[in-house]
Structure formats: structure tokens, C-alpha cells
C-alpha atoms as a PDB file:
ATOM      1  CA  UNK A   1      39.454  71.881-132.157  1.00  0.00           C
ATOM      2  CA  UNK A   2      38.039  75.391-131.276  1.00  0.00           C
ATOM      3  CA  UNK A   3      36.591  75.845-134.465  1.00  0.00           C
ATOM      4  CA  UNK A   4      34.992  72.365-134.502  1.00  0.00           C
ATOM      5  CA  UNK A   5      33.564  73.226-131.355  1.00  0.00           C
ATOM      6  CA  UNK A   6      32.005  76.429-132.178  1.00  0.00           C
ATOM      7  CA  UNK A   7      30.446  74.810-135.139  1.00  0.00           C
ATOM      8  CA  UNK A   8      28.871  72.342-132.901  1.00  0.00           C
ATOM      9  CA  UNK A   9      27.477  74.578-130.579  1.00  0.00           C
ATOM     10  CA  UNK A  10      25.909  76.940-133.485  1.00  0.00           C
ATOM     11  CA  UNK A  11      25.061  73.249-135.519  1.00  0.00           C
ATOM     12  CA  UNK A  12      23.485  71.082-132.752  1.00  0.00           C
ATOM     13  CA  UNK A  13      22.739  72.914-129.656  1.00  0.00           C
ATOM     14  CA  UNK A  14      21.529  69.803-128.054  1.00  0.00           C
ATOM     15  CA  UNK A  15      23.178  66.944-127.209  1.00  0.00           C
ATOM     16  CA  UNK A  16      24.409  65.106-130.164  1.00  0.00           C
ATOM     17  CA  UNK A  17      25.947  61.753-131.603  1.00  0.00           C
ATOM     18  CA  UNK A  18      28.837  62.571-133.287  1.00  0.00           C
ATOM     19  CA  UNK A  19      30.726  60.664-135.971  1.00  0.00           C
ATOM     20  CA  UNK A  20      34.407  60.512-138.069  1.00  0.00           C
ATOM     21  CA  UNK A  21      36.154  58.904-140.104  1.00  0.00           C
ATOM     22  CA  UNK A  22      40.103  58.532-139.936  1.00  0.00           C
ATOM     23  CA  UNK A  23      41.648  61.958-139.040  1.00  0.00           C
ATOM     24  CA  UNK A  24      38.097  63.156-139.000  1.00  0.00           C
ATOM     25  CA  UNK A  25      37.416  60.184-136.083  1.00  0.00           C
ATOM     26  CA  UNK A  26      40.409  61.356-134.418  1.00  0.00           C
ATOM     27  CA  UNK A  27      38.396  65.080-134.187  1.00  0.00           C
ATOM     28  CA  UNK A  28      35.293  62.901-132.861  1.00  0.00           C
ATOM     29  CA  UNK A  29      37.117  61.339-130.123  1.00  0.00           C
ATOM     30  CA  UNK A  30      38.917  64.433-128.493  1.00  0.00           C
ATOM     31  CA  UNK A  31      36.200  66.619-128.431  1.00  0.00           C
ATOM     32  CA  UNK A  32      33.959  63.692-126.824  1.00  0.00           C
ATOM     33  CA  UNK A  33      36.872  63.707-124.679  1.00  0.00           C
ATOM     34  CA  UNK A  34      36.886  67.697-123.702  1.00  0.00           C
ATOM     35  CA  UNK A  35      32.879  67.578-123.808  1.00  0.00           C
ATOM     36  CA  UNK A  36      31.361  64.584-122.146  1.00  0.00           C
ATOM     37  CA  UNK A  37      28.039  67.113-121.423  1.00  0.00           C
ATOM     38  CA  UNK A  38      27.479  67.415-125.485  1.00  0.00           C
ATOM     39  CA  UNK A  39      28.256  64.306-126.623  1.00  0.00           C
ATOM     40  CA  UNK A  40      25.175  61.339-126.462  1.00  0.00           C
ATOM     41  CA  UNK A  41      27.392  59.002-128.408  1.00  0.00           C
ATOM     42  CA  UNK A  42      30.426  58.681-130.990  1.00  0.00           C
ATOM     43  CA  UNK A  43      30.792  56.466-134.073  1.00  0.00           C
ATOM     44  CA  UNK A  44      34.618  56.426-135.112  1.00  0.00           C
ATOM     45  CA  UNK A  45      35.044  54.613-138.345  1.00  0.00           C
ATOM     46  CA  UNK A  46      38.912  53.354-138.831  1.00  0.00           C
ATOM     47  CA  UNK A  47      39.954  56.442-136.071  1.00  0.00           C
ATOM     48  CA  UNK A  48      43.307  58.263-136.209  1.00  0.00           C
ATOM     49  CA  UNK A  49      44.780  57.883-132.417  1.00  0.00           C
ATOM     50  CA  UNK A  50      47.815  55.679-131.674  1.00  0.00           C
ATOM     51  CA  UNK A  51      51.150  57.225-132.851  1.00  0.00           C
ATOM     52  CA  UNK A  52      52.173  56.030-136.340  1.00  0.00           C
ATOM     53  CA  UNK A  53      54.471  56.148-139.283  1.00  0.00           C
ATOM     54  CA  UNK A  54      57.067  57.841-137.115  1.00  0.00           C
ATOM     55  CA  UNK A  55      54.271  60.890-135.827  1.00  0.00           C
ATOM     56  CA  UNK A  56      54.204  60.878-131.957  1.00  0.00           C
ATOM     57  CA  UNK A  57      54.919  63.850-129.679  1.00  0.00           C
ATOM     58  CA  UNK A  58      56.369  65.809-132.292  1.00  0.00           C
ATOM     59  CA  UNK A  59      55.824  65.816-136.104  1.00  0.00           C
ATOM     60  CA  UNK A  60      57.337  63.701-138.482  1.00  0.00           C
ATOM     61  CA  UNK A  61      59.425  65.357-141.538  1.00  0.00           C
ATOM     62  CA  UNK A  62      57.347  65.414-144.578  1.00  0.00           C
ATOM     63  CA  UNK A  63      59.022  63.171-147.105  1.00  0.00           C
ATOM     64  CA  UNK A  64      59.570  65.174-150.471  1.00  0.00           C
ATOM     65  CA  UNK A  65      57.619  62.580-152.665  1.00  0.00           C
ATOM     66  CA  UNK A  66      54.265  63.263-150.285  1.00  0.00           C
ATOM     67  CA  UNK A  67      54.848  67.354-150.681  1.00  0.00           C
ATOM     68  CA  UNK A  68      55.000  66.755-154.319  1.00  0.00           C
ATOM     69  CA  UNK A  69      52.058  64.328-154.474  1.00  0.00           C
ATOM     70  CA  UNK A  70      50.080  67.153-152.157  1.00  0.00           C
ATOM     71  CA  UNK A  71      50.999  69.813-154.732  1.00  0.00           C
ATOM     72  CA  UNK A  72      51.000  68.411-158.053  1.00  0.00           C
ATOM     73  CA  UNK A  73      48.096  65.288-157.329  1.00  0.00           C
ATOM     74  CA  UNK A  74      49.323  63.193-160.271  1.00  0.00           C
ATOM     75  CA  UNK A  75      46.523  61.396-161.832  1.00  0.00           C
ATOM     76  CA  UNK A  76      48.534  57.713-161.175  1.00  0.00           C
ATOM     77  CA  UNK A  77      49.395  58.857-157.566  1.00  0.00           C
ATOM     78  CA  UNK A  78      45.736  59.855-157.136  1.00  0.00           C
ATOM     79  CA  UNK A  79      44.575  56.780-157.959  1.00  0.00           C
ATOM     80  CA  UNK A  80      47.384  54.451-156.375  1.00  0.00           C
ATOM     81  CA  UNK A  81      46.930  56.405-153.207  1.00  0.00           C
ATOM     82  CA  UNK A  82      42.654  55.682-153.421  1.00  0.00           C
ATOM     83  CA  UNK A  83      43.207  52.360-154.178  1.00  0.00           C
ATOM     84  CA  UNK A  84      45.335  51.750-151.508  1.00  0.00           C
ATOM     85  CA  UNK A  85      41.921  52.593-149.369  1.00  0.00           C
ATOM     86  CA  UNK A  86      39.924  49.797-150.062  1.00  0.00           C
ATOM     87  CA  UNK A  87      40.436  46.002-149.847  1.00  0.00           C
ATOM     88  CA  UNK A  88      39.067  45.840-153.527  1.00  0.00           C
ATOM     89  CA  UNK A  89      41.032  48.423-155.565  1.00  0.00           C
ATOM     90  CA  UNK A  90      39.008  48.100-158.465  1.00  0.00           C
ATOM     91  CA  UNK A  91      36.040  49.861-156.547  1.00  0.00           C
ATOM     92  CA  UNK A  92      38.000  52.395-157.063  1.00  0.00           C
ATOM     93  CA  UNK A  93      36.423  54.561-160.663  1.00  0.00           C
ATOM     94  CA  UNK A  94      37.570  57.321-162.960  1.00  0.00           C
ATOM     95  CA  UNK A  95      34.907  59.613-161.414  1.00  0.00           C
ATOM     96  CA  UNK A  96      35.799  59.278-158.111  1.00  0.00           C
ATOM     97  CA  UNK A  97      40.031  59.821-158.910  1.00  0.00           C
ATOM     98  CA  UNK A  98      38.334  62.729-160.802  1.00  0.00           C
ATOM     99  CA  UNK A  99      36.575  64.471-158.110  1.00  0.00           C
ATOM    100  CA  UNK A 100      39.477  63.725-155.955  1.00  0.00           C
ATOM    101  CA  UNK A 101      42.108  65.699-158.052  1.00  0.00           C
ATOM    102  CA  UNK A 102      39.494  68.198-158.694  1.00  0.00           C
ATOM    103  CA  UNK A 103      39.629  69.056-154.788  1.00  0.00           C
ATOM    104  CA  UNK A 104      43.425  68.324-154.163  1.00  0.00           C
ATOM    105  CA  UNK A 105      43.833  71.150-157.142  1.00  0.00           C
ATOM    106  CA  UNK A 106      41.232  73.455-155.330  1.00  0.00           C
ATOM    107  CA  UNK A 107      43.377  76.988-154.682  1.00  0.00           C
ATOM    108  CA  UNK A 108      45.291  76.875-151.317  1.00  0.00           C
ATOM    109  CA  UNK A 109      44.086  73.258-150.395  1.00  0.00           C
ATOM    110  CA  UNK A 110      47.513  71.566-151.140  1.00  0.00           C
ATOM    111  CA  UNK A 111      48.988  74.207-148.753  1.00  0.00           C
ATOM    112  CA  UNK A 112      46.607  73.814-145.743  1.00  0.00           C
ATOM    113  CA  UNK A 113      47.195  69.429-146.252  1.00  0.00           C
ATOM    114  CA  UNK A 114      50.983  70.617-145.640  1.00  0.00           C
ATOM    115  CA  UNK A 115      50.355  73.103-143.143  1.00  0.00           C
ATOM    116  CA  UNK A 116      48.964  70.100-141.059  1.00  0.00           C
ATOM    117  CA  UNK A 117      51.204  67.715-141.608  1.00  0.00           C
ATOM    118  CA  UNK A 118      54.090  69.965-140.482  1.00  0.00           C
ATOM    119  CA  UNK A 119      52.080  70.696-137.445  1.00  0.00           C
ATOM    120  CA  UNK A 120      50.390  67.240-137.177  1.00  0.00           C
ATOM    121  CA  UNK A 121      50.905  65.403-134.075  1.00  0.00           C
ATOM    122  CA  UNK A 122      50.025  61.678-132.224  1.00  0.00           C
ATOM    123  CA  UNK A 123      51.036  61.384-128.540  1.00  0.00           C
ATOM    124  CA  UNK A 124      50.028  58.442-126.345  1.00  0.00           C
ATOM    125  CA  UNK A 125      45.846  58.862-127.131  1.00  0.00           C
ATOM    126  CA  UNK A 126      45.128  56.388-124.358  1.00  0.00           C
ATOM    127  CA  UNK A 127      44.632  58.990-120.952  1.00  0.00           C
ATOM    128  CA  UNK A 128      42.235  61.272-123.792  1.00  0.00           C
ATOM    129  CA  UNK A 129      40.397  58.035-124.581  1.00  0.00           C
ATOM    130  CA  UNK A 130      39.892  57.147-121.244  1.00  0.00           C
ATOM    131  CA  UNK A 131      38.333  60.420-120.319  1.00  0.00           C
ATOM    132  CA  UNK A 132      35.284  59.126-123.139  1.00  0.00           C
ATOM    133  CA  UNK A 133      32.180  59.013-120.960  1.00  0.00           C
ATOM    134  CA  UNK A 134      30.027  58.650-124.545  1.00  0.00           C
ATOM    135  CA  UNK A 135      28.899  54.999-125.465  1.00  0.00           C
ATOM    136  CA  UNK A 136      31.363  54.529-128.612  1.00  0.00           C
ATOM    137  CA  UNK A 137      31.153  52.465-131.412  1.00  0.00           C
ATOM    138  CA  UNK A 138      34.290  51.741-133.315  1.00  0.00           C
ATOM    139  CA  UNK A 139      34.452  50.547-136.764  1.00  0.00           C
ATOM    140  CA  UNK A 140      36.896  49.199-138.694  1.00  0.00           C
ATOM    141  CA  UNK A 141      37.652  47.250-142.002  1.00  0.00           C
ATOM    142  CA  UNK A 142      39.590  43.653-141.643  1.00  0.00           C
ATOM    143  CA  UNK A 143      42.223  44.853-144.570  1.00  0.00           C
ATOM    144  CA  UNK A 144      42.801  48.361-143.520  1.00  0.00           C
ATOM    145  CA  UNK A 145      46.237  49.277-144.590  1.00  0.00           C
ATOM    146  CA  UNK A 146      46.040  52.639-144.086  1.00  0.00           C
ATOM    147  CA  UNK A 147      45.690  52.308-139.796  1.00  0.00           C
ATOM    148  CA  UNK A 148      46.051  49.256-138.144  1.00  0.00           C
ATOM    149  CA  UNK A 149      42.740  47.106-137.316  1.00  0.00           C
ATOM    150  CA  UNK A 150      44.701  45.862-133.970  1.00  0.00           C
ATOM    151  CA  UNK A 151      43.866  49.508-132.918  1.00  0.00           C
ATOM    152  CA  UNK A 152      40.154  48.562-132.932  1.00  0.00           C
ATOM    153  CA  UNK A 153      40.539  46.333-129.663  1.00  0.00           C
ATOM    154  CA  UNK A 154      43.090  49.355-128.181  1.00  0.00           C
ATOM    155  CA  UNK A 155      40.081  51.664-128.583  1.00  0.00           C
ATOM    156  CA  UNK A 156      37.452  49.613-127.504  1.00  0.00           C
ATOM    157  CA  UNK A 157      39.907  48.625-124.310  1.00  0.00           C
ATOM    158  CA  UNK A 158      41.187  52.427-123.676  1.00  0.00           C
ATOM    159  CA  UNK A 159      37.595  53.699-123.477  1.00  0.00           C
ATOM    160  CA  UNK A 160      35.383  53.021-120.775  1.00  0.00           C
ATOM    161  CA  UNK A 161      31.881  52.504-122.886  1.00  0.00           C
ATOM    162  CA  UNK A 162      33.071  51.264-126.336  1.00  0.00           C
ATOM    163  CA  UNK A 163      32.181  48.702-128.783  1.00  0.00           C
ATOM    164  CA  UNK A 164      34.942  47.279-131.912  1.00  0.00           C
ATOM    165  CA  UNK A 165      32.931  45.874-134.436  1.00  0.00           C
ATOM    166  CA  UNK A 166      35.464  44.675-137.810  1.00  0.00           C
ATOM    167  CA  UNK A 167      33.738  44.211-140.774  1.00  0.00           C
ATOM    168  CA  UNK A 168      35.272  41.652-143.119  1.00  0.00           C
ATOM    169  CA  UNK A 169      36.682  42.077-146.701  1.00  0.00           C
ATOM    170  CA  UNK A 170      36.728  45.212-146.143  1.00  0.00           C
ATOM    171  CA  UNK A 171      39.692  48.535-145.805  1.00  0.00           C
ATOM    172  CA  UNK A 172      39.674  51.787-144.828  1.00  0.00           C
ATOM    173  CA  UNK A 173      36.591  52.907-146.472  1.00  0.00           C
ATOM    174  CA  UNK A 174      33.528  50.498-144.582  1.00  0.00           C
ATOM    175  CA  UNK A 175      30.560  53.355-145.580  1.00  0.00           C
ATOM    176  CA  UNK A 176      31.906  52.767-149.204  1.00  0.00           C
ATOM    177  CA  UNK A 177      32.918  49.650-149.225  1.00  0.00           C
ATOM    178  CA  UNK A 178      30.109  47.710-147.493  1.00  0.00           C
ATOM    179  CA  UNK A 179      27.386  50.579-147.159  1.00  0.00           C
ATOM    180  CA  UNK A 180      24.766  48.039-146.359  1.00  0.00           C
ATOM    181  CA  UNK A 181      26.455  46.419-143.417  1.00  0.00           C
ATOM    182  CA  UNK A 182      28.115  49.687-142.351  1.00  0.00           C
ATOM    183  CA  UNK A 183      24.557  51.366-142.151  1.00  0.00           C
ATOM    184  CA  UNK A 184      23.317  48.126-140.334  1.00  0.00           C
ATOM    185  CA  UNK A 185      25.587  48.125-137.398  1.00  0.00           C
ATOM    186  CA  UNK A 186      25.415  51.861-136.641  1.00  0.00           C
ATOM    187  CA  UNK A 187      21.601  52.093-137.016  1.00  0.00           C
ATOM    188  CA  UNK A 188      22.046  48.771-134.377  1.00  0.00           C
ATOM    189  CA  UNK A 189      24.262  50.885-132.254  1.00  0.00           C
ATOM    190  CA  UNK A 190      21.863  54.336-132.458  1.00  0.00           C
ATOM    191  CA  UNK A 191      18.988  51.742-130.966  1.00  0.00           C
ATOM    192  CA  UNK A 192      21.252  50.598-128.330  1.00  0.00           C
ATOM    193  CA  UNK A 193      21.122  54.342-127.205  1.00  0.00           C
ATOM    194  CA  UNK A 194      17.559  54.807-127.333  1.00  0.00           C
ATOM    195  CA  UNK A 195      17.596  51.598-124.993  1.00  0.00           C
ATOM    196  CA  UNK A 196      19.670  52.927-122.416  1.00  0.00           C
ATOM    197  CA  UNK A 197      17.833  56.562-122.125  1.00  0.00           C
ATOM    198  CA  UNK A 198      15.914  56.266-118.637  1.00  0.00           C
ATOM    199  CA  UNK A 199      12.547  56.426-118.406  1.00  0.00           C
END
């Protein structure tokens, strides 16, 4: 979190809106959280949060299938695992698996992605989130399998300013998935700010 805030305060001086998706929405949230003074507002798209897949307080062992799929990034794993991200797999193209490997095969990335795990933890979110003094919009896809949608409405409940908007037909991916509706509800929300400014 240190070094996200130090890029922040070299990137964006000002105060900011600040987005993420997933683990990266996770990031969003608890640095809103530690710096209410920076943050204008947050879009979290399908955030990381609530404790899952047996992560809580402390880490969860890393199965030995993931640390092989981390290290080797078979092609078919690759592009099971994408699939898996949207709630029409065969959005999914040869490019994008491509590009995908390309960067899982990048020297000493498969080693940082284990690094985290082994570190990586979720305790109860919900004290953090409540701490949010930003106006937040939270986004989600109906047929996210990858995180819960019923964590949209824990969000939007935990945090004191927050809006759950769930776009249908759609997973874990919304900007990719649905661009169009995606870009329509957070250019709705960005007005909303602009709205609430005092004169």
C-alpha cells in the first residue's frame, strides 16, 4: 500500500477519483480508507474484500495445481482460467490467451503472483469499509463466478456513501464485457460528483 501511495502522491497531487478492479478494487478501497483527504470518489468494479476460498486472517495454503498453473501458464489452463471470467466464454480470443501467457511467462512474474498469495490475506473488510468517507460506486457483473455478486449489497451497506449497480449477463469482466453500459454508469456516477461539489 506504501508504494501505491507514493505513486499517487507523485501521479495526482490533487484530489483524485480512484478506480480498481478485483484485487486491484481491493487496493482502491483501503487506501480511500487510510486517505479520505485524497480521495474525491472510488469506482470498485467486482472488488476483492470479504474473506473467501478459505483466505481470512491468515493465508490460505497454495494448492500445488495453482503453483504449477502460476509457473508453467499452460495454454488450456490459460484459457479455462479467462473463460471462467466472463459470463460468455467465447468472448474469450486467441489474442487475448496470447497476451496473457506472454505476461504470466514475463521473468520473475510467476514468482511475485506466489509471493502474494503466500502472503495474501482477507480479514473482516467491513470496520475498513466503513471508514470510506468517498462517494463509491460499486460494480458488479450478475454471473460473476470469480467473487460473489451478494458482496455488491455488503459493500454498498458497509460503506457510508456507496452505490451497487449489477449489470446483467454479465461476469467478472463488466469494462470488457459490456463496455458501453460499463462506461455509461460510471460517466453517470462522475456527474453525480460534479453535482454535489458546493458552489
Amino acid at each position: 500500500m506504501a508504494q501505491v501511495a507514493a505513486l499517487l502522491d507523485e501521479a495526482a497531487p490533487e484530489r483524485f477519483v480512484l478506480g480498481g478492479s478485483s484485487l486491484g478494487g481491493l487496493v482502491a478501497w483501503r487506501y480511500a480508507a487510510d486517505n479520505p483527504d485524497r480521495v474525491e470518489g472510488l469506482v470498485l468494479v467486482s472488488p476483492g474484500g470479504y474473506p473467501m476460498h478459505g483466505v481470512g486472517d491468515e493465508p490460505a495454503p497454495i494448492p500445488l495445481p495453482v503453483r504449477l498453473y502460476l509457473t508453467t501458464a499452460p495454454e488450456v489452463a490459460v484459457r479455462s482460467a479467462t473463460r471462467m471470467l466472463y459470463a460468455d466464454p467465447d468472448k474469450v480470443t486467441d489474442e487475448q490467451v496470447t497476451r496473457i501467457r506472454a505476461m504470466m511467462q514475463s521473468p520473475g512474474v510467476a514468482e511475485a503472483l506466489i509471493a502474494r498469495l503466500d502472503l495474501f490475506t482477507l480479514p473482516d473488510p467491513e470496520p475498513d469499509l466503513a471508514r470510506v468517507e468517498a462517494p463509491a460506486l460499486v460494480l458488479w457483473g450478475a454471473t460473476d463466478v470469480m467473487i460473489p455478486v451478494e458482496n455488491a449489497a455488503r459493500f454498498e451497506a458497509a460503506m457510508p456513501n456507496a452505490r451497487a449497480v449489477v449489470l446483467e449477463n454479465v461476469g467478472h469482466m463488466p469494462m470488457e464485457e459490456a463496455p458501453q453500459d460499463s462506461v455509461m454508469v460510471v460517466r453517470n456516477f462522475l456527474a453525480s460528483l460534479g453535482e454535489n461539489q458546493p458552489d
